[in-house]
C-alpha atoms as a PDB file:
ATOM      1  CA  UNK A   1     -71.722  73.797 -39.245  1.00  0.00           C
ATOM      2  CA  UNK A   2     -73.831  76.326 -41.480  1.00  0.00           C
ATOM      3  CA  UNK A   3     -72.207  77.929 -44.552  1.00  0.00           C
ATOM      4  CA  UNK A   4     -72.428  81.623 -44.248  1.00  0.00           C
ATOM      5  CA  UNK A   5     -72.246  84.145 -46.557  1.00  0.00           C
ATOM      6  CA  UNK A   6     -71.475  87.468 -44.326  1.00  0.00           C
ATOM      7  CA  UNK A   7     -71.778  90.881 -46.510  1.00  0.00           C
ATOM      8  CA  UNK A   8     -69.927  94.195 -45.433  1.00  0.00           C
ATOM      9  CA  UNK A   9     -67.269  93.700 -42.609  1.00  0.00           C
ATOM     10  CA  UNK A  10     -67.395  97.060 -40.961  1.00  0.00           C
ATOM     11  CA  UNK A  11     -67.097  98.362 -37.869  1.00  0.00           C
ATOM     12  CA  UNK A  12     -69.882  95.659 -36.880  1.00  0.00           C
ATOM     13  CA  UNK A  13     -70.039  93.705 -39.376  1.00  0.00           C
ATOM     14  CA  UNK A  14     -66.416  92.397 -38.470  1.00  0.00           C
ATOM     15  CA  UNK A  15     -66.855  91.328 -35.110  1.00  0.00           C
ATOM     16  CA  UNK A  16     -70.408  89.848 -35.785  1.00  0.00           C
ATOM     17  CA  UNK A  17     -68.795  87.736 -38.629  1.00  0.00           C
ATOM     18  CA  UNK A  18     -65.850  86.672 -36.525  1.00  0.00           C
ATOM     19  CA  UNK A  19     -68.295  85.141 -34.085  1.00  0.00           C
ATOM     20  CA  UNK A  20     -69.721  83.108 -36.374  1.00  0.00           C
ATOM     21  CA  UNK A  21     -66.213  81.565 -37.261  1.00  0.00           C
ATOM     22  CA  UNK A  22     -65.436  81.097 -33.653  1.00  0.00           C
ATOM     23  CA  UNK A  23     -68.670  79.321 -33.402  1.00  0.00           C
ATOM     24  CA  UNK A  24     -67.567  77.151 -36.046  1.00  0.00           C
ATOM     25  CA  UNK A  25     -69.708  77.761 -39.278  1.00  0.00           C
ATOM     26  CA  UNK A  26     -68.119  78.293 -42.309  1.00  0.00           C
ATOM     27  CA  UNK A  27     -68.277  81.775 -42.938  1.00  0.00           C
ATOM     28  CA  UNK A  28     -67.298  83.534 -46.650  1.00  0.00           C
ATOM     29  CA  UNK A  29     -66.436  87.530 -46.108  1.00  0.00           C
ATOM     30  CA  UNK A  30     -67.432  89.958 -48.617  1.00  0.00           C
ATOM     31  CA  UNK A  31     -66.406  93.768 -47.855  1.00  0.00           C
ATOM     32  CA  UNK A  32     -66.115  96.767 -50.718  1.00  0.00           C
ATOM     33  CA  UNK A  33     -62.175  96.725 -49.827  1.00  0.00           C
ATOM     34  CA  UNK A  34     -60.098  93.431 -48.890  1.00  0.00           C
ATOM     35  CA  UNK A  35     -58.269  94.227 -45.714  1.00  0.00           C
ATOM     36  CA  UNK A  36     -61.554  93.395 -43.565  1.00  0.00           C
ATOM     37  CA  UNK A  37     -61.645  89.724 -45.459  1.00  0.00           C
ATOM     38  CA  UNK A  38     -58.092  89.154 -45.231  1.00  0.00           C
ATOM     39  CA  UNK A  39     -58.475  89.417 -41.423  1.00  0.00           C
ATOM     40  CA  UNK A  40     -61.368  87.333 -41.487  1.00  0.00           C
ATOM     41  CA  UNK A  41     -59.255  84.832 -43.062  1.00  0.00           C
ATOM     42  CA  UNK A  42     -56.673  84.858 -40.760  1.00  0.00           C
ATOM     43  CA  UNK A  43     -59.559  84.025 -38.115  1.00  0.00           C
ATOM     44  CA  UNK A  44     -60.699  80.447 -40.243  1.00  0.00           C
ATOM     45  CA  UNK A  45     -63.034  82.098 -42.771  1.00  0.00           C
ATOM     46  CA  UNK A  46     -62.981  82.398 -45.873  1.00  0.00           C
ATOM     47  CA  UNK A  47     -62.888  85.360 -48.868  1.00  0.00           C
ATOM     48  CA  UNK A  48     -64.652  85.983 -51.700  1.00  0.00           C
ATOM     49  CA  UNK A  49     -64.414  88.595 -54.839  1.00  0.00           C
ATOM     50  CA  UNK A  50     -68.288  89.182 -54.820  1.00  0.00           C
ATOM     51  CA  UNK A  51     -71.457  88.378 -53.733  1.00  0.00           C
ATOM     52  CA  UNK A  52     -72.079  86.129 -56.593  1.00  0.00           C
ATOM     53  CA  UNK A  53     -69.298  84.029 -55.422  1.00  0.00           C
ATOM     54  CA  UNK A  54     -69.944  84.352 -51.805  1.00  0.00           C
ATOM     55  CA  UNK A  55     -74.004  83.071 -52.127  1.00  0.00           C
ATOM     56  CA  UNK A  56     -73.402  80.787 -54.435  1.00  0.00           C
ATOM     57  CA  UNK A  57     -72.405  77.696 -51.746  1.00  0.00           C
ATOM     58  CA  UNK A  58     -74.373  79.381 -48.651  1.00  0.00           C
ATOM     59  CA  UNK A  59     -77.117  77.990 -46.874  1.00  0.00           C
ATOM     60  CA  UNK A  60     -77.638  81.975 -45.011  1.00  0.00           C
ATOM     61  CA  UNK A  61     -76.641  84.579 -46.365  1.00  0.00           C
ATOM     62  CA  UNK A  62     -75.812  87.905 -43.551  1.00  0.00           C
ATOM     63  CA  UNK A  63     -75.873  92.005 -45.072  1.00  0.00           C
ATOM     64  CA  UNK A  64     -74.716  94.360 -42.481  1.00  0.00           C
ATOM     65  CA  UNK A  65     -74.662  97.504 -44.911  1.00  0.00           C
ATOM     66  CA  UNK A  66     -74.700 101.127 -44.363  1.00  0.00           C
ATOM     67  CA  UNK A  67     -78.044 102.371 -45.577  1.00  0.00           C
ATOM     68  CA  UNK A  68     -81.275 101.039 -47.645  1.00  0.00           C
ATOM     69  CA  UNK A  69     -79.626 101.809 -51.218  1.00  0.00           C
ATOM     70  CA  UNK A  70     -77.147  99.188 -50.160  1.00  0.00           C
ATOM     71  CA  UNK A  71     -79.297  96.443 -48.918  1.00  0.00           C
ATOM     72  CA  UNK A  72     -81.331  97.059 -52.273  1.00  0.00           C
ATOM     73  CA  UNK A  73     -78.792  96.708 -54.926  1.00  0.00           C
ATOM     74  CA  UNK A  74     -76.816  93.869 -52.837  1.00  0.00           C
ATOM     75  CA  UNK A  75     -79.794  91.923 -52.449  1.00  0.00           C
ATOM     76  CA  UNK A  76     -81.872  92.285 -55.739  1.00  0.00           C
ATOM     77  CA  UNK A  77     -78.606  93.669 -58.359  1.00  0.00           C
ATOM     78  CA  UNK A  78     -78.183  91.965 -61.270  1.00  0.00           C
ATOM     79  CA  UNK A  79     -75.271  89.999 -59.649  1.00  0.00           C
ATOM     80  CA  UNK A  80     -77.188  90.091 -56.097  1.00  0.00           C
ATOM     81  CA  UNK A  81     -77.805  87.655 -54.022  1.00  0.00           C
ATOM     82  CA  UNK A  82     -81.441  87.058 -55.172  1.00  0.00           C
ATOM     83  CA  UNK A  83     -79.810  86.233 -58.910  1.00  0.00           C
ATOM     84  CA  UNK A  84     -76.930  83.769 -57.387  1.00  0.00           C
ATOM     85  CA  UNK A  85     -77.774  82.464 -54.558  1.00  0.00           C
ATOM     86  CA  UNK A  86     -79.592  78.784 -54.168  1.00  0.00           C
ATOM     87  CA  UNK A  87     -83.575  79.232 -53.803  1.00  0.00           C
ATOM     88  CA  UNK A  88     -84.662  78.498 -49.927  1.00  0.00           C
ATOM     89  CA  UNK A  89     -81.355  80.282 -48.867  1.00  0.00           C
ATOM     90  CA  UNK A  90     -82.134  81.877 -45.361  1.00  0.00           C
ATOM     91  CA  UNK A  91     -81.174  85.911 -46.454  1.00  0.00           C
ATOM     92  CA  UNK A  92     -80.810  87.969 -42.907  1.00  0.00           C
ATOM     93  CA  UNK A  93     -80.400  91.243 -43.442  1.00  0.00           C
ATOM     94  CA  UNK A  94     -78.923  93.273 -39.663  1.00  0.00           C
ATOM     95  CA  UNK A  95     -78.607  96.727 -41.644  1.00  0.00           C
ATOM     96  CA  UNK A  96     -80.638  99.703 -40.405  1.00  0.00           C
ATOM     97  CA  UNK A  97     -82.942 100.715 -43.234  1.00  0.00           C
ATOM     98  CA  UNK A  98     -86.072 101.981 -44.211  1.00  0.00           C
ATOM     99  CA  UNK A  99     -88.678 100.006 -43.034  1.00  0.00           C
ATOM    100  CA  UNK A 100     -90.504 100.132 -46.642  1.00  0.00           C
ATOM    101  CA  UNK A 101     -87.255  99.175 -48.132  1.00  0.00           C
ATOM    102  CA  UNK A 102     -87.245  96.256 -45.776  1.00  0.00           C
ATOM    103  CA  UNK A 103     -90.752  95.441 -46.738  1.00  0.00           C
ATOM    104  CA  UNK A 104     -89.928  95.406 -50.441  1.00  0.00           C
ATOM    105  CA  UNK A 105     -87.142  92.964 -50.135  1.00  0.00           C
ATOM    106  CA  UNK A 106     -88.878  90.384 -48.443  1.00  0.00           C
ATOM    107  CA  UNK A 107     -91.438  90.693 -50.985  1.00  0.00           C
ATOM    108  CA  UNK A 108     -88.863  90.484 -53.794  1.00  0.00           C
ATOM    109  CA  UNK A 109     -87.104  87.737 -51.613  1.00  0.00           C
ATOM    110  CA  UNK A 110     -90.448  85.234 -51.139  1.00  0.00           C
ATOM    111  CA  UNK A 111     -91.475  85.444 -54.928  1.00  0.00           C
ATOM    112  CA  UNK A 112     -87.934  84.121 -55.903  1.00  0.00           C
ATOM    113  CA  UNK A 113     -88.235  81.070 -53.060  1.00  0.00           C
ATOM    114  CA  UNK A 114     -85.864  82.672 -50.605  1.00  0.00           C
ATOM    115  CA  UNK A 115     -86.714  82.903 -46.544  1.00  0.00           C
ATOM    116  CA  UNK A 116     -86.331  87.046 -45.624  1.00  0.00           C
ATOM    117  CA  UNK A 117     -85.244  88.419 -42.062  1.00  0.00           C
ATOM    118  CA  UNK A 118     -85.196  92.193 -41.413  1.00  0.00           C
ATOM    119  CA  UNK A 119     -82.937  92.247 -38.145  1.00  0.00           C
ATOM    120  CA  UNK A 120     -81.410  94.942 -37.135  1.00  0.00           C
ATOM    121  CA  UNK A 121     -79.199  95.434 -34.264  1.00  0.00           C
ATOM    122  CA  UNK A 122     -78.183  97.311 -31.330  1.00  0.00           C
ATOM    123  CA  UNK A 123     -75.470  97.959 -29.121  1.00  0.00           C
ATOM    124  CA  UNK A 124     -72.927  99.460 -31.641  1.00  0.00           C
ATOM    125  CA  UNK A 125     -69.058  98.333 -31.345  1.00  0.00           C
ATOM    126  CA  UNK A 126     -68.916  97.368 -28.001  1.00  0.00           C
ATOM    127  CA  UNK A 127     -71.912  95.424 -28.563  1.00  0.00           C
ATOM    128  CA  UNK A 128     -70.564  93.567 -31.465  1.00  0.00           C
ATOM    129  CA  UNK A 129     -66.859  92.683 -30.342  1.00  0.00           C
ATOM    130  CA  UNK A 130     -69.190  91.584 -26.711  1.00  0.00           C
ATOM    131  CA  UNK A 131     -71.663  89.192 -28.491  1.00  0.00           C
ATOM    132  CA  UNK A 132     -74.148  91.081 -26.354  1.00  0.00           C
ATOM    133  CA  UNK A 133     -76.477  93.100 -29.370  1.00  0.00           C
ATOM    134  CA  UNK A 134     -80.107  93.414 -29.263  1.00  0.00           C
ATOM    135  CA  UNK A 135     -81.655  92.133 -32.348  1.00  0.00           C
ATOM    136  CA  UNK A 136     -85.539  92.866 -33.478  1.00  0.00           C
ATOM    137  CA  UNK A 137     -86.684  90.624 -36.256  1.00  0.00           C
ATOM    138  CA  UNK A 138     -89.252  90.908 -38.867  1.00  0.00           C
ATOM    139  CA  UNK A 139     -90.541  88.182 -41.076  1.00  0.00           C
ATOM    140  CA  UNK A 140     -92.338  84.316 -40.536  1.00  0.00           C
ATOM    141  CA  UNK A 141     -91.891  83.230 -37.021  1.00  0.00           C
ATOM    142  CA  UNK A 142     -90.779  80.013 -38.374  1.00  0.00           C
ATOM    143  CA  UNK A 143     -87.485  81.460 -40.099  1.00  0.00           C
ATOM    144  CA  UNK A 144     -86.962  83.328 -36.745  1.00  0.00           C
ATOM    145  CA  UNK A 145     -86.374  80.221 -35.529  1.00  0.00           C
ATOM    146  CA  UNK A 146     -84.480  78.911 -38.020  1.00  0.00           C
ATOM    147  CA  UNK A 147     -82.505  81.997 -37.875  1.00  0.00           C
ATOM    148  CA  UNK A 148     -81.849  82.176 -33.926  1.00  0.00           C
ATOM    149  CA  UNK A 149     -79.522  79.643 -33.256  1.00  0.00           C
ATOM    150  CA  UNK A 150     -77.417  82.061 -35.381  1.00  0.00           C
ATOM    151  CA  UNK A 151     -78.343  85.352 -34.667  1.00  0.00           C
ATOM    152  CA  UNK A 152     -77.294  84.103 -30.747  1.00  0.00           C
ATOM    153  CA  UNK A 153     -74.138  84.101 -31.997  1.00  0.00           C
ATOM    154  CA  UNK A 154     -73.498  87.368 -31.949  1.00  0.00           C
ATOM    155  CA  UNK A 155     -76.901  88.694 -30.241  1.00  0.00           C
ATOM    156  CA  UNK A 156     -77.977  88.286 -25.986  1.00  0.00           C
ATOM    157  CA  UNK A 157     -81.349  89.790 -27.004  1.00  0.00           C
ATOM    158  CA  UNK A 158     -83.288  88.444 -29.997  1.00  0.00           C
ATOM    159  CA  UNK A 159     -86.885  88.669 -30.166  1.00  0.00           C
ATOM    160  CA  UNK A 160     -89.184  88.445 -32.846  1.00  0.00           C
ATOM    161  CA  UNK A 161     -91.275  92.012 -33.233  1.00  0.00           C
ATOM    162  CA  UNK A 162     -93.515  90.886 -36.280  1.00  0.00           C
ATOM    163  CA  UNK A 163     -93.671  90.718 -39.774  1.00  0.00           C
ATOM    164  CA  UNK A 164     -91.761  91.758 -42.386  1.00  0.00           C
ATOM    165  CA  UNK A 165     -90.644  95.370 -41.790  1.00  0.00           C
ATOM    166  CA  UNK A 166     -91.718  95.447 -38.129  1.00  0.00           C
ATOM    167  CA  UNK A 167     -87.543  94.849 -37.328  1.00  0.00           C
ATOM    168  CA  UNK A 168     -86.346  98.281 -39.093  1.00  0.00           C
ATOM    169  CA  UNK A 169     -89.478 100.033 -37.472  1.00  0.00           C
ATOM    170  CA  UNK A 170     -88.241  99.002 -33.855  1.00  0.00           C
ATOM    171  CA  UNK A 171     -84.839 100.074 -34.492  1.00  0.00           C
ATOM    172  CA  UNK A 172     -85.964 103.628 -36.006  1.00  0.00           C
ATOM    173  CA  UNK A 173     -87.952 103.445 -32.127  1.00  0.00           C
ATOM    174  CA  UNK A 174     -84.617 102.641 -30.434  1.00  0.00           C
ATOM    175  CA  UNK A 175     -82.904 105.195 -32.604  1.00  0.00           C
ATOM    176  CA  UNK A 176     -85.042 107.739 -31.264  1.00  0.00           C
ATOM    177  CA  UNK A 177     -84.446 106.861 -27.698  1.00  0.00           C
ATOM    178  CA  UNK A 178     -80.780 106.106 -28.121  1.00  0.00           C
ATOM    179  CA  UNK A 179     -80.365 110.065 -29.430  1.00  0.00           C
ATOM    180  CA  UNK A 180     -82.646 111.684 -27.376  1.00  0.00           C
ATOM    181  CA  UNK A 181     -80.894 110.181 -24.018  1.00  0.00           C
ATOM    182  CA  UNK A 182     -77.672 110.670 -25.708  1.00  0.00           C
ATOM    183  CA  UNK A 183     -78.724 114.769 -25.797  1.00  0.00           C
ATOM    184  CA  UNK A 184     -80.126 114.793 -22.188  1.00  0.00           C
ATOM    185  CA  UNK A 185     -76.733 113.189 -21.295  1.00  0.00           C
ATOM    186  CA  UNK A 186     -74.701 115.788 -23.073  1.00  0.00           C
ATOM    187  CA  UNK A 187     -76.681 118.833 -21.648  1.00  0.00           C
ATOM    188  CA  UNK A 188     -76.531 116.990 -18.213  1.00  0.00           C
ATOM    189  CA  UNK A 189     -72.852 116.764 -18.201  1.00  0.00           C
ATOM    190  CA  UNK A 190     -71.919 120.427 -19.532  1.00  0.00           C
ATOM    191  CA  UNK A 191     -74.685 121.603 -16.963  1.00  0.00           C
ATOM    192  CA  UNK A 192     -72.620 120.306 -14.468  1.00  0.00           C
ATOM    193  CA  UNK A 193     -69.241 121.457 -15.347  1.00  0.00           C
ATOM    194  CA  UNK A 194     -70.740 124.772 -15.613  1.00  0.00           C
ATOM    195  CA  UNK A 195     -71.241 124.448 -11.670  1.00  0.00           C
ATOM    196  CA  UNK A 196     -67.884 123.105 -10.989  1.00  0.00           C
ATOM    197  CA  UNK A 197     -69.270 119.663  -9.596  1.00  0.00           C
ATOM    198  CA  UNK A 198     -67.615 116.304  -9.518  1.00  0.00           C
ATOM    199  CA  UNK A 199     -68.658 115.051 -13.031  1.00  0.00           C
ATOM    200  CA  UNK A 200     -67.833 111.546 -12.303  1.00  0.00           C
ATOM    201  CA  UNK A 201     -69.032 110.995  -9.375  1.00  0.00           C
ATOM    202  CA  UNK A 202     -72.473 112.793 -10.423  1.00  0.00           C
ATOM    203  CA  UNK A 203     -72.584 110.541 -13.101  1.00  0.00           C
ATOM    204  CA  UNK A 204     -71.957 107.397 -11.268  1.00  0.00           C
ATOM    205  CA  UNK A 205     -74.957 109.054  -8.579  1.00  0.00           C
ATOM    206  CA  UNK A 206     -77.074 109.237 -11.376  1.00  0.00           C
ATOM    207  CA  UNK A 207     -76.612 106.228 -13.040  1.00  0.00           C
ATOM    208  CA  UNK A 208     -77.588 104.398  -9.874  1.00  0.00           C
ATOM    209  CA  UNK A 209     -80.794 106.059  -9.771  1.00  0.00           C
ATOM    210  CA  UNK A 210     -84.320 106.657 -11.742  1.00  0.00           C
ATOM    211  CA  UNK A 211     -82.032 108.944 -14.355  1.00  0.00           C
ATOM    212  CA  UNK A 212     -79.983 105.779 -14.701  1.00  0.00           C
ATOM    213  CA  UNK A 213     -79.556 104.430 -18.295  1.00  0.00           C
ATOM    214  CA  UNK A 214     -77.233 102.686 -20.753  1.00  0.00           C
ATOM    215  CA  UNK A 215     -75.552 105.757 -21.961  1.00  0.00           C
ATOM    216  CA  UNK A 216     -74.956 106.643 -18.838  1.00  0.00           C
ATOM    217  CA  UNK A 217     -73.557 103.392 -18.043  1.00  0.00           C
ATOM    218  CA  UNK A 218     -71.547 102.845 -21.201  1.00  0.00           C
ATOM    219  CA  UNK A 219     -70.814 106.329 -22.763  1.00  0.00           C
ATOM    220  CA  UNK A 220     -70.591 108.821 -20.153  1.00  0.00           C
ATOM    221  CA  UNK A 221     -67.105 107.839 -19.202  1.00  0.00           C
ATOM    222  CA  UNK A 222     -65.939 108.879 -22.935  1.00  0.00           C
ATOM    223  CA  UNK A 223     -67.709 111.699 -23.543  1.00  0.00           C
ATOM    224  CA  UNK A 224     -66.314 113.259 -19.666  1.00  0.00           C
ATOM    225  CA  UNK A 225     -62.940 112.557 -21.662  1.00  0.00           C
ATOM    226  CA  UNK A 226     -64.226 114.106 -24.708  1.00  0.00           C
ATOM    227  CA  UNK A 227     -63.286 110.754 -26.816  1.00  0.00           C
ATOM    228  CA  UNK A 228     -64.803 110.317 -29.222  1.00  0.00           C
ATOM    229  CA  UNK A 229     -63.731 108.019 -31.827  1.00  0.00           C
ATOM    230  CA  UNK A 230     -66.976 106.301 -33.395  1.00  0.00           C
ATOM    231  CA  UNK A 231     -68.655 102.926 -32.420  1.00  0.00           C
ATOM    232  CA  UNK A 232     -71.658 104.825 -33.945  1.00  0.00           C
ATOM    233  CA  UNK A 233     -71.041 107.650 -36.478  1.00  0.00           C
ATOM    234  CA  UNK A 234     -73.096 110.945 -36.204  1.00  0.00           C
ATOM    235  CA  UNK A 235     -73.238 110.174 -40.242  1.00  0.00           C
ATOM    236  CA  UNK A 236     -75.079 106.449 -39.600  1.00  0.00           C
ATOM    237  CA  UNK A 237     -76.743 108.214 -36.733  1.00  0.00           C
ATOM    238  CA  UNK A 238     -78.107 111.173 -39.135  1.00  0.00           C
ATOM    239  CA  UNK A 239     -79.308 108.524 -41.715  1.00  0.00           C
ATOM    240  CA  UNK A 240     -81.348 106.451 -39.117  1.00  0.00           C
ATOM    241  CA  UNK A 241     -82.702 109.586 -37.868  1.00  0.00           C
ATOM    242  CA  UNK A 242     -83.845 110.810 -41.264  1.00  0.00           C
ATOM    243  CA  UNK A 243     -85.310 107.079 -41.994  1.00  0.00           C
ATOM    244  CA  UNK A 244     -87.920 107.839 -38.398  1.00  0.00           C
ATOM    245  CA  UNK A 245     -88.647 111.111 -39.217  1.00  0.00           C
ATOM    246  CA  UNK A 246     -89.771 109.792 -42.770  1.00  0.00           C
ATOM    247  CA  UNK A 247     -91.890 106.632 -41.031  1.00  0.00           C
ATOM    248  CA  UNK A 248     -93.274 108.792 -38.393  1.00  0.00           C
ATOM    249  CA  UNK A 249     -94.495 111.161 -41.004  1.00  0.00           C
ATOM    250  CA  UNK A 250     -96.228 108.731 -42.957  1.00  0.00           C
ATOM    251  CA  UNK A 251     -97.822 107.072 -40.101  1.00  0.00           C
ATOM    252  CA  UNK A 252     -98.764 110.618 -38.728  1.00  0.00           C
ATOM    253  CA  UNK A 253     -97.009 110.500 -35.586  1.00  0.00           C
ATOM    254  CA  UNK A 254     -96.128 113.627 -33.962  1.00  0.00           C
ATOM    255  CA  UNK A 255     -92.114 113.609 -32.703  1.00  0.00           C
ATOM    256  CA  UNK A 256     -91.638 117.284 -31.568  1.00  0.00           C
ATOM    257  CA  UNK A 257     -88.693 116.183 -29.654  1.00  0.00           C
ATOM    258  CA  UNK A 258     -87.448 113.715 -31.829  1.00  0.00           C
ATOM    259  CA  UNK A 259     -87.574 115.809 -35.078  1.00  0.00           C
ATOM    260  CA  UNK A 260     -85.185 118.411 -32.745  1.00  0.00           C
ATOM    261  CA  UNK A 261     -82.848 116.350 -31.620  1.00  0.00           C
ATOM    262  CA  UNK A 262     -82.623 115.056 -35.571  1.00  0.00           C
ATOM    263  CA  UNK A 263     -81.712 118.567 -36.236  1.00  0.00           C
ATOM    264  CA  UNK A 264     -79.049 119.090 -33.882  1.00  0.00           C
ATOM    265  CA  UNK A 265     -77.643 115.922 -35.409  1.00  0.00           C
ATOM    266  CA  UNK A 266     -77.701 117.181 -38.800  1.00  0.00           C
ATOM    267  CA  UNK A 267     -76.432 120.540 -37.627  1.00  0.00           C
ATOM    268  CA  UNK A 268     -73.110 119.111 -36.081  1.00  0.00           C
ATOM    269  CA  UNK A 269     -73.104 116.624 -39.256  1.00  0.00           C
ATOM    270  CA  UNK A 270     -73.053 119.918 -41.416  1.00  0.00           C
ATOM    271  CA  UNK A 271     -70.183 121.199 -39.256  1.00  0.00           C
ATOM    272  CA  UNK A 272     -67.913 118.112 -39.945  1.00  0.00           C
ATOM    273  CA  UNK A 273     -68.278 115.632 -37.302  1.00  0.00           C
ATOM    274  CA  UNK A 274     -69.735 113.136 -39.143  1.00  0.00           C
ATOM    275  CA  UNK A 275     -67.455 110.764 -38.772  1.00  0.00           C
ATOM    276  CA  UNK A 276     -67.156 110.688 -34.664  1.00  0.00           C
ATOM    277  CA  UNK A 277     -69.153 109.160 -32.153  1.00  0.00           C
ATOM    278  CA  UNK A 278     -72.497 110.202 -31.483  1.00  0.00           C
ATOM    279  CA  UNK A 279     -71.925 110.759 -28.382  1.00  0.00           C
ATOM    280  CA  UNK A 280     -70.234 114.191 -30.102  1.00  0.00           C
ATOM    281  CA  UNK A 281     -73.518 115.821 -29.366  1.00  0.00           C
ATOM    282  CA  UNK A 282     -71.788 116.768 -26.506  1.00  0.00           C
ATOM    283  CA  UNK A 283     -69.999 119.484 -28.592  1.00  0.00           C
ATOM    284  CA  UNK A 284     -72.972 120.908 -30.002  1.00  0.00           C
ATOM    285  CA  UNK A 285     -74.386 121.369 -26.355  1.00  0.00           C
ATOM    286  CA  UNK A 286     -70.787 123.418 -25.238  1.00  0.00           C
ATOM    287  CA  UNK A 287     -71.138 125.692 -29.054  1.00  0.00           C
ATOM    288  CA  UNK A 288     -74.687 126.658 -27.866  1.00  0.00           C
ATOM    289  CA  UNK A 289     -73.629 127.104 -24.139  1.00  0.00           C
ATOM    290  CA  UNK A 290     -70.697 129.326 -25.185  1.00  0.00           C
ATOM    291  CA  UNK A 291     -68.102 127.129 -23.401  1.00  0.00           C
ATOM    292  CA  UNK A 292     -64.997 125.906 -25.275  1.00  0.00           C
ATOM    293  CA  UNK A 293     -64.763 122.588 -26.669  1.00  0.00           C
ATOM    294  CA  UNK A 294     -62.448 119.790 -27.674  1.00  0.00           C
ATOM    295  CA  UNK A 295     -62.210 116.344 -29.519  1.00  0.00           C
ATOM    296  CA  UNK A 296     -59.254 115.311 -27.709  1.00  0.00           C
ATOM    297  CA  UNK A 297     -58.960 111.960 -28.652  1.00  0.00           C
ATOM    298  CA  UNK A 298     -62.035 111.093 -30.869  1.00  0.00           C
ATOM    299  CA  UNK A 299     -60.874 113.169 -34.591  1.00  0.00           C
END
């Protein structure tokens, strides 16, 4: 049994955590409000007031935070867990932030004795509640190790991508991908419905063929429905967007089709739909087409 300090018990961050406990490691939940740590109580955790209280007793410590501001005052804050917790303590942080930010932390991290992960994740909700995520790691092969038997928890897929930083730079790649297919998707499906075809049985054609891909296979079915209630917000979706536009400018990368599909994010952000699914890009597609839309189910 490993004590665990687990940090921000969101729509992930909950089901990762309560993995962990099912596993059998002594997990302590922190989350800004106390509902999410009650239930992680009622599961065999624990609770804690703070992160100086949660890192104090843990041999890892777990962030799973919305954006790099986060990760950077939870880890190096005056009351982080840097300044409290014990020096050697195996920090993992499966937030999706700037890879520079990422970089600084581990530097931070090493001069004060601690082991630093960058290891993002990916499969949103379902992904999380299914112990079935993709995880990309950054940092010293031998804490990957360390850090596996743990990260398996909750993860099918980990793999080390290289060193520090290298984690959030493959998940800005797979951010790309994920909205760019999630786009073709949405213009595939109104495209159809314009010509009056069987949507879900052109779907299910599809999936089975070269077209065939995870959205397909896991989102298609929702956004035929027009549900959208977030496993991945258009506003965490916007962030991630904005953090591999920034990295792909600095590296000089060129992502014409990328950068558009960023826009149309931010343009249905603008509009209000932050908080649904971003699979909502579907709505953007109809407001361009002309066609009427709804959110039935997913506002």
């Amino acid at each position: 049994m490993t004590t665990i300090a687990f940090i921000g018990l969101g729509i992930m961050g909950a089901p990762m955590a309560a993995h962990l406990v099912h596993a059998g490691h002594d997990v302590i939940g922190v989350n800004r409000s106390r509902p999410p740590v009650d239930r992680l109580v009622e599961l065999g955790g624990r609770g804690a007031d703070g992160i100086a209280e949660a890192v104090a007793e843990a041999d890892v410590v777990i962030t799973m935070l919305p954006d790099s501001p986060d990760v950077e005052v939870t880890a190096l804050g005056e009351n982080g867990v840097f300044a409290s917790a014990k020096a050697g303590t195996l920090y993992v942080d499966c937030s999706s932030i700037r890879p520079d930010v990422a970089r600084r932390v581990a530097e931070e991290g090493t001069a004060r004795g601690f082991r630093v992960l960058d290891a993002p994740v990916s499969g949103g909700e379902s992904g999380a509640v299914q112990a079935s995520l993709s995880i990309m790691v950054g940092g010293a092969a031998a804490d990957v190790e360390h850090a596996r038997p743990i990260l398996e928890t909750f993860g099918r897929t980990v793999i080390h991508v290289g060193p520090h930083g290298a984690g959030q730079t493959v998940k800005a790649a797979n951010q790309l991908i994920v909205a760019g297919t999630i786009e073709l998707v949405a213009e595939a499906i109104v495209f159809l419905e314009a010509h009056a075809v069987d949507t879900e049985a052109a779907v299910t054609v599809l999936a089975g063929g070269l077209a065939g891909n995870a959205i397909l296979e896991r989102k298609a079915a929702g956004m035929l429905k027009r549900e959208f209630a977030p496993g991945f917000r258009i506003d965490l979706h916007h962030k991630d967007m904005g953090i591999l536009t920034g990295a792909a400018r600095e590296a000089g990368v060129a992502i014409p089709l990328g950068a558009h599909v960023a826009e149309l994010i931010g343009s249905l952000r603008a509009q209000g739909h932050g908080g649904l699914d971003h699979t909502a890009l579907l709505l953007l597609v109809e407001q361009l087409s002309g066609r009427p839309s709804s959110t039935e189910g997913g506002t």
